[in-house]
C-alpha atoms as a PDB file:
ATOM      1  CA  UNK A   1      16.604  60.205  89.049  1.00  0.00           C
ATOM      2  CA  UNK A   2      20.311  59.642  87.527  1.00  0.00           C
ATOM      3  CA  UNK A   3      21.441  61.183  84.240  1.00  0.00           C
ATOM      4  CA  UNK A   4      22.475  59.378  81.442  1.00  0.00           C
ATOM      5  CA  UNK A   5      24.971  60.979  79.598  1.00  0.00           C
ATOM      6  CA  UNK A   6      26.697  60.338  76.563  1.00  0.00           C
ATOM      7  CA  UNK A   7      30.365  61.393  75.787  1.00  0.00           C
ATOM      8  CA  UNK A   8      32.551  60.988  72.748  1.00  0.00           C
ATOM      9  CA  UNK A   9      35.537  62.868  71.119  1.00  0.00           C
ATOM     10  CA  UNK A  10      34.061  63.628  67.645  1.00  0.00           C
ATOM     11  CA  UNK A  11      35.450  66.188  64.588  1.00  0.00           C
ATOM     12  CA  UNK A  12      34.473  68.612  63.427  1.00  0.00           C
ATOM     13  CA  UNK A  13      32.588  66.707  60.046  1.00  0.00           C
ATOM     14  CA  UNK A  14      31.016  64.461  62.654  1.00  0.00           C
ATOM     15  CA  UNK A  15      33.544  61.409  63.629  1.00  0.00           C
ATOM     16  CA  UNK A  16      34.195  59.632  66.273  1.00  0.00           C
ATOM     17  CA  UNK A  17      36.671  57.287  64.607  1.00  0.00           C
ATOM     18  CA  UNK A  18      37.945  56.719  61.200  1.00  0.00           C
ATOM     19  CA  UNK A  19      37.443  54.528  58.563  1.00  0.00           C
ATOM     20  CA  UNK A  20      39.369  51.315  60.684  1.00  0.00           C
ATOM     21  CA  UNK A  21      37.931  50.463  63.463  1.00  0.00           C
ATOM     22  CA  UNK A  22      39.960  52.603  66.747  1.00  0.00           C
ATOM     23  CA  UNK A  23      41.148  55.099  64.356  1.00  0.00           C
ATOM     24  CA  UNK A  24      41.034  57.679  66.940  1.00  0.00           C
ATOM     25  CA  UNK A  25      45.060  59.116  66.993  1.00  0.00           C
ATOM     26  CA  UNK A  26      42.581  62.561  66.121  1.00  0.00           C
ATOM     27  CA  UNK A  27      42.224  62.765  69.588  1.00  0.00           C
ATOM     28  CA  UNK A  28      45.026  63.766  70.718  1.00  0.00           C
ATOM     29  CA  UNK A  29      44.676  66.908  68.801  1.00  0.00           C
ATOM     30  CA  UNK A  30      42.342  68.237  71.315  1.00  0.00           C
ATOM     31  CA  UNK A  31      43.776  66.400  74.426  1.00  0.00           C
ATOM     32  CA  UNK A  32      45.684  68.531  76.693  1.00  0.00           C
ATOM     33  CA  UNK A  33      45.866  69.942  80.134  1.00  0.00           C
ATOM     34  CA  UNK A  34      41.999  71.091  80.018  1.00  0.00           C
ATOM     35  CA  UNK A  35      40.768  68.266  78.571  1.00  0.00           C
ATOM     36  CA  UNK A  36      42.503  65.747  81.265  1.00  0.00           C
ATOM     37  CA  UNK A  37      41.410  67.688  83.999  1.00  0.00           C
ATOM     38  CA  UNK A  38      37.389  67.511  82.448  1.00  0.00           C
ATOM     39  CA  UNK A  39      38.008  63.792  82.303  1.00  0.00           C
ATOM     40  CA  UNK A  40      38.876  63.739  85.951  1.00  0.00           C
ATOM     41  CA  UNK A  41      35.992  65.755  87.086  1.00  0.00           C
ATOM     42  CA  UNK A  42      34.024  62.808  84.999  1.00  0.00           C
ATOM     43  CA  UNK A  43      34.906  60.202  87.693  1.00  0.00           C
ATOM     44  CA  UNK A  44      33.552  62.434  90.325  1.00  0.00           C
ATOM     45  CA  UNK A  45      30.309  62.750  89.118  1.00  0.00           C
ATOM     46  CA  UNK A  46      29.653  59.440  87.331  1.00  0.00           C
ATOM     47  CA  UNK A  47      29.848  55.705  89.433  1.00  0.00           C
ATOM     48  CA  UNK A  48      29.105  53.387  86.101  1.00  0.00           C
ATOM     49  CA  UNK A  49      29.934  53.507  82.365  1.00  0.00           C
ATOM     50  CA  UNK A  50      27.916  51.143  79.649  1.00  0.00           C
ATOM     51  CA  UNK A  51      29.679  50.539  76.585  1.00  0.00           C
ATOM     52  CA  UNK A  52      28.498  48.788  73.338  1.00  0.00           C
ATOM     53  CA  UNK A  53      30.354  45.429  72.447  1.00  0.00           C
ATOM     54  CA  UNK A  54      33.339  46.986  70.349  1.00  0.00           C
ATOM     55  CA  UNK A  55      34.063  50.067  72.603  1.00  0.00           C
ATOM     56  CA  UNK A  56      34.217  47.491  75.486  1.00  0.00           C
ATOM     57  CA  UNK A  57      36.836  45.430  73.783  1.00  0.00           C
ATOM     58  CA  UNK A  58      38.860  48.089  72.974  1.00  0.00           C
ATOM     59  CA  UNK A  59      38.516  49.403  76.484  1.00  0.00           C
ATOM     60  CA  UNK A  60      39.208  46.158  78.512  1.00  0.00           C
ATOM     61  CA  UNK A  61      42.275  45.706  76.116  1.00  0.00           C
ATOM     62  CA  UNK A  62      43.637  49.036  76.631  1.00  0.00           C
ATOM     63  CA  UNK A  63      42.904  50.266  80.477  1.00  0.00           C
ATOM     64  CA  UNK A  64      44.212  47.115  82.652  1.00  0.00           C
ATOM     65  CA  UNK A  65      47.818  47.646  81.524  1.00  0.00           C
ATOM     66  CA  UNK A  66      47.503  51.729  80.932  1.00  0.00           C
ATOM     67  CA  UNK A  67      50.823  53.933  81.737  1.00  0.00           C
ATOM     68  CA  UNK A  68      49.675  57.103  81.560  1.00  0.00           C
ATOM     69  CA  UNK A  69      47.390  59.236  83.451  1.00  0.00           C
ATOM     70  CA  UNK A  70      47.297  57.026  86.736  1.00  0.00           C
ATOM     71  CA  UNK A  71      43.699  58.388  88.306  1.00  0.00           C
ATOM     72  CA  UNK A  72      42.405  57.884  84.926  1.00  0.00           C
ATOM     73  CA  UNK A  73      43.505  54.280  84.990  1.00  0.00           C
ATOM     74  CA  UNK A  74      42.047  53.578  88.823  1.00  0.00           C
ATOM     75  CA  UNK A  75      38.700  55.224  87.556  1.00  0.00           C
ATOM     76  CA  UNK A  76      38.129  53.003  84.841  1.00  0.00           C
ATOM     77  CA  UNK A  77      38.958  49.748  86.040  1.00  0.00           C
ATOM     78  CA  UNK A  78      37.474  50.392  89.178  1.00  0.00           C
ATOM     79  CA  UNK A  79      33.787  51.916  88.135  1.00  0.00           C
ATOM     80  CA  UNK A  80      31.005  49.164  87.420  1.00  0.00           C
ATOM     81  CA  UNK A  81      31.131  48.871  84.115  1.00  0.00           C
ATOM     82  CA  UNK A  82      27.822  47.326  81.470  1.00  0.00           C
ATOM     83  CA  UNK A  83      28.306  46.200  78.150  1.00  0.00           C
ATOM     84  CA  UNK A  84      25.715  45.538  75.546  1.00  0.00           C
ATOM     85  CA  UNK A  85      26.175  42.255  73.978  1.00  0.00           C
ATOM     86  CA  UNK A  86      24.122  39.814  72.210  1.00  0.00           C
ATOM     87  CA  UNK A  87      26.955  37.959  71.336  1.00  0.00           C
ATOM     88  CA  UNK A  88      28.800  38.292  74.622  1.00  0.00           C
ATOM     89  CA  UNK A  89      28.341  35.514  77.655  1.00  0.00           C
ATOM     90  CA  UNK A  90      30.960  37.356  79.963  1.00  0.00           C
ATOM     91  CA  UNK A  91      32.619  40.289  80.121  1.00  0.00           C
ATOM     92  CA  UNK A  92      36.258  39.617  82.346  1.00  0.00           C
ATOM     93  CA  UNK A  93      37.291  43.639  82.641  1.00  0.00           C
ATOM     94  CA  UNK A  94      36.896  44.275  86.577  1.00  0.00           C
ATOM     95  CA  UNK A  95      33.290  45.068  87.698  1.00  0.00           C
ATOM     96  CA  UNK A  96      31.571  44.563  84.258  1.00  0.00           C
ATOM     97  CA  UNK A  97      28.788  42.470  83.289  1.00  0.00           C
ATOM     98  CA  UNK A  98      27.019  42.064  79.774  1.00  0.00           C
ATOM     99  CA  UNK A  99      23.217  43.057  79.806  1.00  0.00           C
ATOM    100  CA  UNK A 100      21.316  41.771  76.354  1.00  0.00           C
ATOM    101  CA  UNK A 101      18.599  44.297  76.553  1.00  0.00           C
ATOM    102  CA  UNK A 102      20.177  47.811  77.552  1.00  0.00           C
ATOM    103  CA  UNK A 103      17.157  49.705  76.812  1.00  0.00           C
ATOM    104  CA  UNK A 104      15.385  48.208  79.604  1.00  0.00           C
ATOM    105  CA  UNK A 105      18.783  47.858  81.824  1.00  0.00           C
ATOM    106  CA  UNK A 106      19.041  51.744  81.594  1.00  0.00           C
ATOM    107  CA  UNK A 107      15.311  52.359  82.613  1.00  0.00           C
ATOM    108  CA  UNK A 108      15.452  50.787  85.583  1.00  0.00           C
ATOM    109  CA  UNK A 109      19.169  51.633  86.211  1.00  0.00           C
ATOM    110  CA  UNK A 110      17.782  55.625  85.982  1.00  0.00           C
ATOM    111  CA  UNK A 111      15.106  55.020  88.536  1.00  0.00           C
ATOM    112  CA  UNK A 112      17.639  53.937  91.210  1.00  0.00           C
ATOM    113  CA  UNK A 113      20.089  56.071  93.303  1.00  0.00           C
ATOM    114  CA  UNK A 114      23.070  56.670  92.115  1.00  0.00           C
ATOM    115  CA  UNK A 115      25.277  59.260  89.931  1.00  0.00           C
ATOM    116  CA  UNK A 116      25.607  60.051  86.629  1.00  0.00           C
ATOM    117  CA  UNK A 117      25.327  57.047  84.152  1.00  0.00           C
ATOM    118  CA  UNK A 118      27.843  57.661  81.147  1.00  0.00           C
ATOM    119  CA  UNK A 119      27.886  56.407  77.670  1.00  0.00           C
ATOM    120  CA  UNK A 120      31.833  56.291  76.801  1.00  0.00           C
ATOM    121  CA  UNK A 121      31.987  56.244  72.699  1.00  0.00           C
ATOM    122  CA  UNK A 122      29.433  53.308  71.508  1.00  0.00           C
ATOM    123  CA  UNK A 123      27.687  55.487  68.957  1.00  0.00           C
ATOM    124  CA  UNK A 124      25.396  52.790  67.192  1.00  0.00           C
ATOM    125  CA  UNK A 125      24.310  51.922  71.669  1.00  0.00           C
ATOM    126  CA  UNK A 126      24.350  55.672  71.848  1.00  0.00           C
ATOM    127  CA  UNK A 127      21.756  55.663  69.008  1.00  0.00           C
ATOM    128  CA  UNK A 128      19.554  53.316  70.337  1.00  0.00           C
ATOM    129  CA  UNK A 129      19.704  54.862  73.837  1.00  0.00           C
ATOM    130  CA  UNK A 130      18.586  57.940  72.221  1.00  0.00           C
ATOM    131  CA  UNK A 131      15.631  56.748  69.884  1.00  0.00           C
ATOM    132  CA  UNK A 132      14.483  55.235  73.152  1.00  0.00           C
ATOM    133  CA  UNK A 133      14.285  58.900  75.258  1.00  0.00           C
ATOM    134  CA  UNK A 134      16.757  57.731  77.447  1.00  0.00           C
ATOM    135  CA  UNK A 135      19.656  60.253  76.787  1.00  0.00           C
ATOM    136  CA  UNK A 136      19.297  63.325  79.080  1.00  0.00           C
ATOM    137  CA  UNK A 137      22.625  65.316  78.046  1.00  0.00           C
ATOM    138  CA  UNK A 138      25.203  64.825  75.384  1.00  0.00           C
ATOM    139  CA  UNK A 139      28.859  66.115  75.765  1.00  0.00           C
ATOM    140  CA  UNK A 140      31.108  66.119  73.027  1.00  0.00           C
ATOM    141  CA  UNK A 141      34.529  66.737  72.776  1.00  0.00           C
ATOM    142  CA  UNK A 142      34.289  68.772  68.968  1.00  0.00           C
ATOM    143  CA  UNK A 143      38.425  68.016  67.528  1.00  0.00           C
ATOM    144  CA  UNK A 144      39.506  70.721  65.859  1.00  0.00           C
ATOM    145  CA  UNK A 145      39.923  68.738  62.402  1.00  0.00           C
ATOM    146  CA  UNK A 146      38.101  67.573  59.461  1.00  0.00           C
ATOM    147  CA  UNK A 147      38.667  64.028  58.758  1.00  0.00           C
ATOM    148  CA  UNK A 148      37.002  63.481  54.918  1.00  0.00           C
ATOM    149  CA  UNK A 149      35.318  60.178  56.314  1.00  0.00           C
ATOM    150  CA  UNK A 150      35.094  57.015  59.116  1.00  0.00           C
ATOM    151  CA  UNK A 151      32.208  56.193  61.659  1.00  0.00           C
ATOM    152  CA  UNK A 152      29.850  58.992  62.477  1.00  0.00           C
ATOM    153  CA  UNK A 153      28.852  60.094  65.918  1.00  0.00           C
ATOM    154  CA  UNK A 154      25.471  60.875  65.167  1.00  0.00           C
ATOM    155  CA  UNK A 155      23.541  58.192  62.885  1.00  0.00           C
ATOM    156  CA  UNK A 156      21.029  59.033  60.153  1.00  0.00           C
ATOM    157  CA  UNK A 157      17.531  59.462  62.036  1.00  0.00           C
ATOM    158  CA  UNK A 158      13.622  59.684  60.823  1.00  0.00           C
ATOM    159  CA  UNK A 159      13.297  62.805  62.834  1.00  0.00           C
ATOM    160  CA  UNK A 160      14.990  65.925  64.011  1.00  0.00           C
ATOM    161  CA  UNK A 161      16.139  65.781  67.569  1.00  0.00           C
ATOM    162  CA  UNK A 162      16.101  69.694  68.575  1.00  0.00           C
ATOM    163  CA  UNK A 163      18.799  70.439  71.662  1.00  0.00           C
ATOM    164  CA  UNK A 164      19.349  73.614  73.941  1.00  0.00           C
ATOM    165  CA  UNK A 165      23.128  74.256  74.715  1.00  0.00           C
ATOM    166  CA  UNK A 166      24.090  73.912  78.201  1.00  0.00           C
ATOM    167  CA  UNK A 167      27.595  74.718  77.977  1.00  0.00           C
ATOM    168  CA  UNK A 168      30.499  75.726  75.173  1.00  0.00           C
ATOM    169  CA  UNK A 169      34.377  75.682  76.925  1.00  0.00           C
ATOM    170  CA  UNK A 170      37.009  76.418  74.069  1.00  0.00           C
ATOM    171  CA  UNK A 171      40.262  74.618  74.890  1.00  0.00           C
ATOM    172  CA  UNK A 172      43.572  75.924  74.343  1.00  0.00           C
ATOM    173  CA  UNK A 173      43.579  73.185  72.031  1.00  0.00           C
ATOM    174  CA  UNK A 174      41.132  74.235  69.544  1.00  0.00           C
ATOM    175  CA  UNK A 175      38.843  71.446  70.956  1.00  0.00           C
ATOM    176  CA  UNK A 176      35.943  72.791  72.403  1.00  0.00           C
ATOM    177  CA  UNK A 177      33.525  70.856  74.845  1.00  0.00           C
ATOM    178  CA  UNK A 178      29.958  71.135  73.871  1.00  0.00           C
ATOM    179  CA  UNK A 179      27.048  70.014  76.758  1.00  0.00           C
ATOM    180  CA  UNK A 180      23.697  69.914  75.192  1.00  0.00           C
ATOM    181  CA  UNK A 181      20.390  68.372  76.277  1.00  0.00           C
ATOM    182  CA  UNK A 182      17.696  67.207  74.162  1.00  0.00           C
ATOM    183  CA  UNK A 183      14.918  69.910  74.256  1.00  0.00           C
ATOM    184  CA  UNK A 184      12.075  67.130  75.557  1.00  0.00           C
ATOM    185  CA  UNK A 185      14.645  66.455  78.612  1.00  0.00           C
ATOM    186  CA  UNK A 186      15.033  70.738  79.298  1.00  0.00           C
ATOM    187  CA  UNK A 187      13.250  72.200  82.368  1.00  0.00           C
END
């Protein structure tokens, strides 16, 4: 069965952007040497990304025409791509396609062979993907800052959702990488 797994850059108060939409110049307070080589090991073990309908669009504006970090670049317009629309009829980034009910995509995507299935950003998709029991790890990048306000990672929930760490890896940074699973998902 494949792993979903969601990943997102988040600081230390709990966001993933600011207050504007793409607010994320935080980011690069944890990016470095460490934390491009983890984002190369990503494309090794994952072979599709699903993105909500604003992460996409900021995405498939940004990656086509990239500079920087070439592999990077080939990974992520080259890796079959989902989006969840309801407002979307196509989605013209390179191997994407727009799915209306992701829920249901993602259960039957799971059941197939495959690798890893990762959630890039997307919290509110994140959220649903979660309340659904489909989420089997979360890694987050924590930023060593604390922002005041914006968009949180993690939205307000009728339940706790207990997880067992899998992994902490301080970077030289400050950032630290944080795997966790939720406990129902642990062996």
């Amino acid at each position: 069965m494949r792993k979903l797994v969601v990943w997102n850059l988040m600081t230390l108060d709990g966001y993933f952007e600011g207050t504007a939409p793409w607010a994320i110049d935080f980011h690069m307070l944890a990016w470095g040497d460490e934390l491009e080589h983890y984002a190369r090991g990503l494309g090794n073990e994952g072979d599709m990304l699903v993105f909500g309908r604003k992460t996409y669009e900021g995405m498939a504006a940004y990656w086509p025409t990239a500079t920087e970090t070439p592999e990077i670049k080939e990974y992520m317009n080259g890796i079959s791509k989902i989006v969840a629309s309801r407002t979307m009829d196509r989605a013209e980034w390179n191997n994407s396609r727009v799915v209306r009910d992701p829920v249901e995509e993602l259960k039957a995507l799971k059941q197939r062979p495959g690798k890893t299935i990762f959630v890039f950003g997307s919290a509110e998709l994140a959220d649903s993907l979660a309340r659904a029991g489909l989420v089997d790890e979360y890694r987050i990048c924590l930023v060593p800052l604390i922002l005041g306000s914006g968009n949180p990672h993690f939205k307000p929930a009728s339940e706790q959702v207990p997880l067992k760490l899998l992994e902490a890896k301080p970077l030289k940074t400050g950032g630290v990488i944080l795997r966790y699973e939720p406990v129902k998902n642990a062996a």
